[in-house]
Protein backbone atom coordinates (compact mmCIF):
# COMPACT_ATOMS: atom_id res chain seq x y z
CA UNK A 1 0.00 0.00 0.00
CA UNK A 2 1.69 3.42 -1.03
CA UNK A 3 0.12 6.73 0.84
CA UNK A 4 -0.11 8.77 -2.19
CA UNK A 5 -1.63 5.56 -4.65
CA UNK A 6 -3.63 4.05 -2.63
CA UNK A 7 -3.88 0.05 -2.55
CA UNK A 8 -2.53 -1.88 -5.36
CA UNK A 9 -5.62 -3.86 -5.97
CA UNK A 10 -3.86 -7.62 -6.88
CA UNK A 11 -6.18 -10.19 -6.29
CA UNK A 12 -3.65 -11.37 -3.52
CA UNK A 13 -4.05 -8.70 -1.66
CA UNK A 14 -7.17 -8.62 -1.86
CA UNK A 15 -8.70 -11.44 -0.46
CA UNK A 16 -5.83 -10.85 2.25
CA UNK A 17 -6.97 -8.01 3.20
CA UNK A 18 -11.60 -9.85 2.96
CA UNK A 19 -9.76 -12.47 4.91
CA UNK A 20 -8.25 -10.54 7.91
CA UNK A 21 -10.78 -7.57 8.15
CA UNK A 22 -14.05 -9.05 6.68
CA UNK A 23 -15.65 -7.76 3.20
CA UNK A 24 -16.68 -4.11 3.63
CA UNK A 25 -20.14 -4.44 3.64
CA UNK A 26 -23.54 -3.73 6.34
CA UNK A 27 -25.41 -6.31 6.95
CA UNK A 28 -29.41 -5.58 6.34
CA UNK A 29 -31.42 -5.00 9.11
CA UNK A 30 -33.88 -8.34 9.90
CA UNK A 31 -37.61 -6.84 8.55
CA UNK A 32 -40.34 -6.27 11.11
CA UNK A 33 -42.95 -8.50 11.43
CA UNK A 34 -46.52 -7.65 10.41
CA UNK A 35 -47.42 -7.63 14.75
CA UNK A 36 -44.76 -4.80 15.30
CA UNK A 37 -45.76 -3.17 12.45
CA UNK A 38 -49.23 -3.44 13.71
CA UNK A 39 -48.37 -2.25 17.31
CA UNK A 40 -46.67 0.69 16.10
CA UNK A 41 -49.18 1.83 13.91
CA UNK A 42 -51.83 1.49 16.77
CA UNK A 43 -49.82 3.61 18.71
CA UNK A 44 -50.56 6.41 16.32
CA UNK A 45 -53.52 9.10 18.21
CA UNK A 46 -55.13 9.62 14.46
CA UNK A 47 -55.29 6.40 14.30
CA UNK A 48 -56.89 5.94 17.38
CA UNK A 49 -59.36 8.76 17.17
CA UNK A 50 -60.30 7.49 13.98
CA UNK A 51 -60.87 3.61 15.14
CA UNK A 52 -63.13 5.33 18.04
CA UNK A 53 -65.26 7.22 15.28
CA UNK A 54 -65.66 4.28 13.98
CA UNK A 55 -66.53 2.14 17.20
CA UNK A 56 -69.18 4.86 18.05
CA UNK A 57 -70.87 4.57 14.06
CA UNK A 58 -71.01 0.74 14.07
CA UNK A 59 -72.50 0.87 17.91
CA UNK A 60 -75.14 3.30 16.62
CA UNK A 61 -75.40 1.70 13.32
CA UNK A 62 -77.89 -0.80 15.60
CA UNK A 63 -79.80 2.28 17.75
CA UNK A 64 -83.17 2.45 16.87
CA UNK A 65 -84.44 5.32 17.56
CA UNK A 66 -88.32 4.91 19.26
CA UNK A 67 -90.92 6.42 16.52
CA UNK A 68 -92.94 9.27 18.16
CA UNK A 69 -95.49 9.38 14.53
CA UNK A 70 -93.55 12.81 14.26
CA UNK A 71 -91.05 11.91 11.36
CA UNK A 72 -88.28 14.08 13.16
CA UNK A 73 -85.40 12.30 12.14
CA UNK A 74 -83.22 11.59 16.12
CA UNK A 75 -80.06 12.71 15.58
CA UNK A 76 -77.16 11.86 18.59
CA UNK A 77 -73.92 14.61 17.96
CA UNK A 78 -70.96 12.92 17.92
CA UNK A 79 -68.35 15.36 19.65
């Protein structure tokens, strides 16, 4: 190896070089699984708010409201 040229790149050298300080590479990070991806992505408060929304509309999806022979339409204000 010269300071000014650098390595001399011969293919003895080389794999030398791999052998005694590994090849110069990162290893890729293991992928999450589809539970952690889950978990994080419940942790999210949009999500949340949103999943409550939609809790509260399916639970009054099955209200009936009592007919009073008035047609007024019952309305319950989701705020």
């Amino acid at each position: 190896m010269n300071g000014c040229a650098g390595l001399s790149g011969n293919e003895g050298d080389l794999r030398r070089r791999e052998e005694e300080f590994g090849r110069n590479e990162i290893p890729p990070k293991p992928p999450k699984s589809f539970f952690r991806l889950l978990w994080e992505a419940l942790q999210d408060v949009t999500l949340i708010v949103l999943l409550i929304a939609a809790a509260l509309s399916l639970g009054l999806s099955f209200y009936k409201a009592p007919d009073d022979g008035t047609g007024k339409l019952h309305c319950v204000p989701l705020l």
